[in-house]
C-alpha atoms as a PDB file:
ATOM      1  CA  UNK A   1     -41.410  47.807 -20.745  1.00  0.00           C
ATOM      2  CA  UNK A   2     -38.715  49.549 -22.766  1.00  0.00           C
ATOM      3  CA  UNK A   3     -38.140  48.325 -25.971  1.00  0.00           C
ATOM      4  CA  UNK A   4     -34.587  48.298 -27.900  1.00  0.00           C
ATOM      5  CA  UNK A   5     -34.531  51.049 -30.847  1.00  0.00           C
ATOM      6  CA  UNK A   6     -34.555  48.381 -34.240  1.00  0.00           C
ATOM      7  CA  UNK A   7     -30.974  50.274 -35.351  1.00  0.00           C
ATOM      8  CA  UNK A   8     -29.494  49.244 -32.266  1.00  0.00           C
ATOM      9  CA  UNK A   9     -30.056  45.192 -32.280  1.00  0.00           C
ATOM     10  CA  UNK A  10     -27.194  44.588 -35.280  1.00  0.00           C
ATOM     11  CA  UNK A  11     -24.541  45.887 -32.809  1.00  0.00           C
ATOM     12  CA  UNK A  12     -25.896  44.420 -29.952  1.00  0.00           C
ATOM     13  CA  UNK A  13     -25.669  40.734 -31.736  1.00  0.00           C
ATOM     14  CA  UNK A  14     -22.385  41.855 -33.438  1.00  0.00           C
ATOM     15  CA  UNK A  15     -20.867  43.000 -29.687  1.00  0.00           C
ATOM     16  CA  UNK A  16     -22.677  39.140 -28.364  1.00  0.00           C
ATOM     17  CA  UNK A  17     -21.053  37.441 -31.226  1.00  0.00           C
ATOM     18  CA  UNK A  18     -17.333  38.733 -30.168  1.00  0.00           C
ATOM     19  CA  UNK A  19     -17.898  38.186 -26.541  1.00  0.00           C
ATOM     20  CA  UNK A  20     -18.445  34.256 -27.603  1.00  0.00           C
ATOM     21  CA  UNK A  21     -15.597  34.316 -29.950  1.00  0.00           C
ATOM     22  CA  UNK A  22     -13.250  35.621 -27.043  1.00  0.00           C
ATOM     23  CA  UNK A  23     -14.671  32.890 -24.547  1.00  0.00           C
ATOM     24  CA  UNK A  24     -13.357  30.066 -26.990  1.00  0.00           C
ATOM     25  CA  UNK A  25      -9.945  29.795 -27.272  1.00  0.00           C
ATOM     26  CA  UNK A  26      -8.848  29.143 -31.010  1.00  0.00           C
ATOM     27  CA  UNK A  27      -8.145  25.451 -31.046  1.00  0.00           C
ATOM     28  CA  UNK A  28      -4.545  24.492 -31.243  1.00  0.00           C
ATOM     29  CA  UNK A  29      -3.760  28.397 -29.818  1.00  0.00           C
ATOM     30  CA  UNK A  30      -1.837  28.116 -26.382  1.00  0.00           C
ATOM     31  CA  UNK A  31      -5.052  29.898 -24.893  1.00  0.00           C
ATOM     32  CA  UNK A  32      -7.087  26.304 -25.834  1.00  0.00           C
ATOM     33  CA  UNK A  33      -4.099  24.047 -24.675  1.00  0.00           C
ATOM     34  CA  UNK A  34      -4.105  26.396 -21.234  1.00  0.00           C
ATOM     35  CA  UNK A  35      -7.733  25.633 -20.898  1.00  0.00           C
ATOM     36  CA  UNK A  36      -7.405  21.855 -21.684  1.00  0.00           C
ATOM     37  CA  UNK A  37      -4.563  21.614 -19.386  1.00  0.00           C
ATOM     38  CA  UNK A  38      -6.455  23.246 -16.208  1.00  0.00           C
ATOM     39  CA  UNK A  39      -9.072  20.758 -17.006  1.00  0.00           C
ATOM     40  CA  UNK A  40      -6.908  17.476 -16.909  1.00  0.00           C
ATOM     41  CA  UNK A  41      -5.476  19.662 -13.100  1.00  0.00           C
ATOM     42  CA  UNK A  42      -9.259  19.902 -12.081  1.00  0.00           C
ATOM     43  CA  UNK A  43      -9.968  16.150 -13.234  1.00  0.00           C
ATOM     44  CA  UNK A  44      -6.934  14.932 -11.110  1.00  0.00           C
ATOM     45  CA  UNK A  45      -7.639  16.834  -8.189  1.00  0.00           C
ATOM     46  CA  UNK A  46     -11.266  15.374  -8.381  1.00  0.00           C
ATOM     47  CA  UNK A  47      -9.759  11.800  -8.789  1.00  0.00           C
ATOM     48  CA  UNK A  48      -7.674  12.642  -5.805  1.00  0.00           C
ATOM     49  CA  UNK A  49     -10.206  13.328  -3.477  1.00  0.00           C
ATOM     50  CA  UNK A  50     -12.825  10.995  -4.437  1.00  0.00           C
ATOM     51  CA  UNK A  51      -9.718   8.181  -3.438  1.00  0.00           C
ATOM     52  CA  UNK A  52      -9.936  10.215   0.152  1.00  0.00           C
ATOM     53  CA  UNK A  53     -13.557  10.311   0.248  1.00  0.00           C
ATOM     54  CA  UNK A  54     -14.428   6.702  -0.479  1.00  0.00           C
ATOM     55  CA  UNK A  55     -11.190   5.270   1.447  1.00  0.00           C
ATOM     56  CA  UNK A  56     -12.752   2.839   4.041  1.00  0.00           C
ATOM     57  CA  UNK A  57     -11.737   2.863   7.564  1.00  0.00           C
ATOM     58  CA  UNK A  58      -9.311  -0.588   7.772  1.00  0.00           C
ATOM     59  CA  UNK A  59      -7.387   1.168   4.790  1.00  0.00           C
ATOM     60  CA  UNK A  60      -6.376   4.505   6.640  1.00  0.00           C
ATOM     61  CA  UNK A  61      -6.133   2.839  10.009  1.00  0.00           C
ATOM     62  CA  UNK A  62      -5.381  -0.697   9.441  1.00  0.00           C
ATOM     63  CA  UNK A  63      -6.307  -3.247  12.066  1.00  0.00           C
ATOM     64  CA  UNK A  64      -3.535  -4.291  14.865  1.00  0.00           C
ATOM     65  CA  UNK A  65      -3.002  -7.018  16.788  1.00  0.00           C
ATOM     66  CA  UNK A  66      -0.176  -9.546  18.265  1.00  0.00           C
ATOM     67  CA  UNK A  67      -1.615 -12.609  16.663  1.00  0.00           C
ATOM     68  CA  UNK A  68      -1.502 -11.178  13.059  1.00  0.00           C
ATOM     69  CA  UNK A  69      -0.084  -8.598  10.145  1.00  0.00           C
ATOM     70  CA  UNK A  70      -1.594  -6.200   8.254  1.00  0.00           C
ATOM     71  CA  UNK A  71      -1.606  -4.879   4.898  1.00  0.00           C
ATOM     72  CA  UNK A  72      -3.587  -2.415   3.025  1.00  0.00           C
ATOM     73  CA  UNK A  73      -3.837  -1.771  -1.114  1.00  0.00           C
ATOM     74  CA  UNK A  74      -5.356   0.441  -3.532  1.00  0.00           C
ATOM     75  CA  UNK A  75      -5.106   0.370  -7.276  1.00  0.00           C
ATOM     76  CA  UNK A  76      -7.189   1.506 -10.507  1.00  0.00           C
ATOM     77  CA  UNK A  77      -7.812  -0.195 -13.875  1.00  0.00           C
ATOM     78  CA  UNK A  78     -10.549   0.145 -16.436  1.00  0.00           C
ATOM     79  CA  UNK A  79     -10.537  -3.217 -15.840  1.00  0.00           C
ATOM     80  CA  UNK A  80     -12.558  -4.525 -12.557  1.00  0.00           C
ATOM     81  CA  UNK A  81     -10.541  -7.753 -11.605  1.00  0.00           C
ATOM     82  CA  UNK A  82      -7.428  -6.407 -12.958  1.00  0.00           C
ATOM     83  CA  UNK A  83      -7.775  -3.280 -10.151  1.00  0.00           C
ATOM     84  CA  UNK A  84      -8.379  -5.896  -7.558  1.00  0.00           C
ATOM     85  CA  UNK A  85      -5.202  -7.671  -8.635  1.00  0.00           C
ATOM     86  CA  UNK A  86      -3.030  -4.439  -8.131  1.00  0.00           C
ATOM     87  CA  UNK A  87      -4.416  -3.852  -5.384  1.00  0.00           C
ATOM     88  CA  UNK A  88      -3.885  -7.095  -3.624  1.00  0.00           C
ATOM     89  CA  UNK A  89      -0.138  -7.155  -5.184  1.00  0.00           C
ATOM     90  CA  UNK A  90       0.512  -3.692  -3.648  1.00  0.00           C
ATOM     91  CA  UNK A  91      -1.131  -5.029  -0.038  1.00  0.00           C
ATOM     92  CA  UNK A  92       1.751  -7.909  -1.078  1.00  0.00           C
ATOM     93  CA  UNK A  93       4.711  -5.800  -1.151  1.00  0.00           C
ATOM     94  CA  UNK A  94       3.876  -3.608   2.243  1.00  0.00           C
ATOM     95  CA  UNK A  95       2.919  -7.163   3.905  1.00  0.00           C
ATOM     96  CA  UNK A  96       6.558  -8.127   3.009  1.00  0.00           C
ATOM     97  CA  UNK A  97       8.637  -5.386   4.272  1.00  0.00           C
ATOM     98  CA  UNK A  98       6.412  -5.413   7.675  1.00  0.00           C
ATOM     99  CA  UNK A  99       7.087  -9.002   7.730  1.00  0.00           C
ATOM    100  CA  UNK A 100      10.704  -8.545   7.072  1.00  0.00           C
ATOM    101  CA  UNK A 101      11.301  -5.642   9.664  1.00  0.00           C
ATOM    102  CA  UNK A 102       9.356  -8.096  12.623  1.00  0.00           C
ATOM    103  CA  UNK A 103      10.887 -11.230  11.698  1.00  0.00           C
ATOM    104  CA  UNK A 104      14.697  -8.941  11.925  1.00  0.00           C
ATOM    105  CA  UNK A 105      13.297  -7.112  15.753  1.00  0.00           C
ATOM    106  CA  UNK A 106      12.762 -10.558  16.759  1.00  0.00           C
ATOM    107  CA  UNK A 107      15.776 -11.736  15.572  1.00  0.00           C
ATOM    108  CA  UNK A 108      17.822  -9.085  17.566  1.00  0.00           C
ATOM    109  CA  UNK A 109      15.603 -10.134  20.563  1.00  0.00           C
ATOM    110  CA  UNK A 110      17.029 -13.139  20.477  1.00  0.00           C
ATOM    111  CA  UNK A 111      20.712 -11.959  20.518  1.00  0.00           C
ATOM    112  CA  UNK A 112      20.225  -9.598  23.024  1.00  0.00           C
ATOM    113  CA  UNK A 113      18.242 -11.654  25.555  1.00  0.00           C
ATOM    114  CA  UNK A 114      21.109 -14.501  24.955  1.00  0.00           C
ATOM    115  CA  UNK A 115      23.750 -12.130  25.619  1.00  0.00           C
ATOM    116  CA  UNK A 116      26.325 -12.366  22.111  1.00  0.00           C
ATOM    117  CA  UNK A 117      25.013  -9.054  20.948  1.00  0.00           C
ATOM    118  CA  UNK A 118      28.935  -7.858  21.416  1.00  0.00           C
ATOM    119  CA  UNK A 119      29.928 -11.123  19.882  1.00  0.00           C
ATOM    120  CA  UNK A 120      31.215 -10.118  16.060  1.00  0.00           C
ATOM    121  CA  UNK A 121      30.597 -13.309  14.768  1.00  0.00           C
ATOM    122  CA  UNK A 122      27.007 -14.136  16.132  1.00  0.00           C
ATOM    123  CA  UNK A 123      26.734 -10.491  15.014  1.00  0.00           C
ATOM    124  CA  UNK A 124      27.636 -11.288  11.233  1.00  0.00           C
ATOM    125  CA  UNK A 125      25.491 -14.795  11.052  1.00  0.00           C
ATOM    126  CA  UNK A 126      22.629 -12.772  12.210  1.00  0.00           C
ATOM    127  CA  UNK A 127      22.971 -10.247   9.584  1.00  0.00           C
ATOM    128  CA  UNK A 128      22.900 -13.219   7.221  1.00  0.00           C
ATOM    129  CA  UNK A 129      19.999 -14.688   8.244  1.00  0.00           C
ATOM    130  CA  UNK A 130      18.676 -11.550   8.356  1.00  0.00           C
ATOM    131  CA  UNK A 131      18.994 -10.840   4.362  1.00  0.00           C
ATOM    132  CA  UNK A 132      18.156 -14.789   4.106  1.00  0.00           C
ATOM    133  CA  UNK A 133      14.814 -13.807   5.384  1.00  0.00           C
ATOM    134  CA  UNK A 134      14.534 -10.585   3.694  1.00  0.00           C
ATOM    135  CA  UNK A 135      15.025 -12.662   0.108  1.00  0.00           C
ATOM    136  CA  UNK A 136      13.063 -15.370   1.272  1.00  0.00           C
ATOM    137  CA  UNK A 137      10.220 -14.349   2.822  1.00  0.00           C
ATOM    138  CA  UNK A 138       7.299 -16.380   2.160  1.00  0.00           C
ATOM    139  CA  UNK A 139       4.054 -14.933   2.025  1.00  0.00           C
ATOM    140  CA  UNK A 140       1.908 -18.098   1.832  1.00  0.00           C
ATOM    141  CA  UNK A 141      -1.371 -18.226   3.884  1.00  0.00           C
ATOM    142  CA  UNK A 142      -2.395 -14.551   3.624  1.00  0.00           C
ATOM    143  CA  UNK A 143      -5.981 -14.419   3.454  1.00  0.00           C
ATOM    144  CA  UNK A 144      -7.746 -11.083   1.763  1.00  0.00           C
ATOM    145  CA  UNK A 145     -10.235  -9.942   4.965  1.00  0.00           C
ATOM    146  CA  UNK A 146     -11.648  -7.006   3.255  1.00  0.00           C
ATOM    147  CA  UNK A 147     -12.101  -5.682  -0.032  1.00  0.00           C
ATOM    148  CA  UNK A 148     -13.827  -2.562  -1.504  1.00  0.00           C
ATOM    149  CA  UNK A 149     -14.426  -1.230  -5.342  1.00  0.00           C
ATOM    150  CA  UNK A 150     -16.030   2.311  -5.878  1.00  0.00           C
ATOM    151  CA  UNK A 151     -15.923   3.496  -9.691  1.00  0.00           C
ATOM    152  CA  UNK A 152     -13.711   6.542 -10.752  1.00  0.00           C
ATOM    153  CA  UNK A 153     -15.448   7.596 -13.859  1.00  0.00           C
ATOM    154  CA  UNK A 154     -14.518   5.204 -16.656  1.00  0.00           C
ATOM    155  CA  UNK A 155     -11.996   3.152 -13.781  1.00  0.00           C
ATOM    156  CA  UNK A 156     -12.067   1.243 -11.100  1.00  0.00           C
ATOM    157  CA  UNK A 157     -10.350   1.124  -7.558  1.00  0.00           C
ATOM    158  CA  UNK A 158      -9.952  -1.462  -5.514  1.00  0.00           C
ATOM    159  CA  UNK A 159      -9.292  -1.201  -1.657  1.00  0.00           C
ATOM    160  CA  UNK A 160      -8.492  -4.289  -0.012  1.00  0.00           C
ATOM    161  CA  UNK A 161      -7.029  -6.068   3.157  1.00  0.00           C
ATOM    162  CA  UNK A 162      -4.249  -8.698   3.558  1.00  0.00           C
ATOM    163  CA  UNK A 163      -3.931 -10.492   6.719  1.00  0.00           C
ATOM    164  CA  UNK A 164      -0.808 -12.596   7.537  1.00  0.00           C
ATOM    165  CA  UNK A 165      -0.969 -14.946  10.862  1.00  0.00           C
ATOM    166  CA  UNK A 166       2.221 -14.265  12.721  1.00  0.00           C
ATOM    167  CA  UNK A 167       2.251 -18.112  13.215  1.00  0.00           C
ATOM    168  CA  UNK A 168       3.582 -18.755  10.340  1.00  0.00           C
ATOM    169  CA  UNK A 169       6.351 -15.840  10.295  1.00  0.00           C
ATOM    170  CA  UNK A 170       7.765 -17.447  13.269  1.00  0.00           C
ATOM    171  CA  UNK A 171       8.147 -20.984  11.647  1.00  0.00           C
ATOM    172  CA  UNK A 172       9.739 -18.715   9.110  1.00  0.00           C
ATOM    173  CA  UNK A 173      12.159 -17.291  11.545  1.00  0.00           C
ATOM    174  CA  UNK A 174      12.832 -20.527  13.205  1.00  0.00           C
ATOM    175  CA  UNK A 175      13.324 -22.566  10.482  1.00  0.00           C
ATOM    176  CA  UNK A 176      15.874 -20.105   8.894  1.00  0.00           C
ATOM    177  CA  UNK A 177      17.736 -19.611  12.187  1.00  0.00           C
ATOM    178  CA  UNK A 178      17.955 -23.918  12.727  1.00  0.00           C
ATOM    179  CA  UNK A 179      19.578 -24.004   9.467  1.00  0.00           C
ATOM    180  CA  UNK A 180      22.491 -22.206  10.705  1.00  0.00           C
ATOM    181  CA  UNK A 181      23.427 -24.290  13.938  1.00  0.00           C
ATOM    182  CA  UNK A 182      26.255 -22.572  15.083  1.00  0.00           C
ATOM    183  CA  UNK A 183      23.571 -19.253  15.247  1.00  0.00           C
ATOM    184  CA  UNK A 184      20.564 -21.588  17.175  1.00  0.00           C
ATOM    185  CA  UNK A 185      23.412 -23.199  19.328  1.00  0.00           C
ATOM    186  CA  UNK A 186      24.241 -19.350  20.717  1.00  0.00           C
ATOM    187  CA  UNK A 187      20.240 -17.917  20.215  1.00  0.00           C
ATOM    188  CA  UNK A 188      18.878 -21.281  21.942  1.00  0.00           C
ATOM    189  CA  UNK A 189      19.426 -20.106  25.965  1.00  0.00           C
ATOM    190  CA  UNK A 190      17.024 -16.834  25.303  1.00  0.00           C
ATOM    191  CA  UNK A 191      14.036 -17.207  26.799  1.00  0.00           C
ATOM    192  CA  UNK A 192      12.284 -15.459  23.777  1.00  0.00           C
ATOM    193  CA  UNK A 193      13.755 -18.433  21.615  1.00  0.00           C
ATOM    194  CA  UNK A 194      12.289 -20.575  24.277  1.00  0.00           C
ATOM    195  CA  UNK A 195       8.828 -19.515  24.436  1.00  0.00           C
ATOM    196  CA  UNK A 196       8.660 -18.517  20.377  1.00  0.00           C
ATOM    197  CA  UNK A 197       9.568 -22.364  20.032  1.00  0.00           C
ATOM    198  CA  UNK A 198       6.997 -24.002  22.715  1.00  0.00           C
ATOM    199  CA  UNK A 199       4.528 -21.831  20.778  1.00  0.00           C
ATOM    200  CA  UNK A 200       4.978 -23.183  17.230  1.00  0.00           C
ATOM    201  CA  UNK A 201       5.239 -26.789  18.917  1.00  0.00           C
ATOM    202  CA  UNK A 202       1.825 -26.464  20.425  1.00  0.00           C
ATOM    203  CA  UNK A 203       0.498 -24.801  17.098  1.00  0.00           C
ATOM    204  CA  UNK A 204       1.709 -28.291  15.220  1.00  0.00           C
ATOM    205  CA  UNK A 205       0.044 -30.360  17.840  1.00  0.00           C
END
């Protein structure tokens, strides 16, 4: 084995000694604030794809079918049941506007099928039953199917599941379009209207 000559080891720790110094940025220099910076990037990125990884099935490819509407949500909190909350309220607001947008198809379903879809007025009522809906839409009787919480370091996310019967949007639609009679007087000779009706009745019964 060859040893190092004794005068040599001073410059070798001196030339060690710099090469540490350079690898650490002087604190508060824009070198250390670089570093710190790529670090909060390479913690996000992390966060980011651990929310891919651990994403269950039902959230990515939610579950469809004609008796029912779906809504996912995901939040985080350091704070278990307060990440479950977000999440459910966030599964709240995409249940609404999928709510809103089928209760408004059906709507126009109705029009059509009754033939006043070139009638201006019937045209004008349904718009305002339309934003009637849209302001009123009540999301009582959702029921939370599936839920999921994976830790995030020193957080929490919540995944869950909201499922809305479409039973109870149609009352919603049909109790907002009997309001306005002159609307259910022109809507009431649709067949759609027909069967949507006969299909709440025998619900109730």
């Amino acid at each position: 084995m060859t040893h190092m000559p004794t005068r040599f080891a001073p410059i070798a720790l001196i030339a060690a000694a710099l090469l540490a110094g350079c690898a650490t940025p002087e604190p508060g220099s824009p070198a250390a604030r670089a570093a710190a910076e790529q670090k909060k990037q390479e913690a996000r990125v992390a966060g980011v794809q651990a929310s891919v990884d651990d994403a269950p099935r039902w959230f990515t490819q939610p579950p469809t079918d004609s008796d029912s509407l779906y809504a996912p949500g995901t939040a985080t909190s350091g704070d278990m049941q307060m990440a479950m909350d977000k999440a459910t309220l966030s599964a709240k607001r995409s249940l609404a506007d999928t709510l809103r947008g089928s209760l408004s198809s059906k709507l126009k379903e109705f029009i059509s099928e009754s033939g006043t879809g070139e009638d201006p007025v019937i045209l004008t009522e349904s718009e305002r039953v339309t934003s009637n809906l849209i302001t009123e839409t009540s999301l009582a009787g959702y029921s939370r199917t599936e839920t999921k919480l994976v830790p995030q370091g020193a957080i929490y996310r919540a995944y869950v599941l909201l499922q809305y019967p479409m039973g109870n949007a149609n009352r919603i639609l049909m109790d907002r379009v009997k309001q306005d009679k002159m609307l259910e007087s022109k809507l009431r000779a649709s067949k759609a209207f027909q069967d949507l009706e006969q299909e709440i009745q025998a619900a109730r019964k």
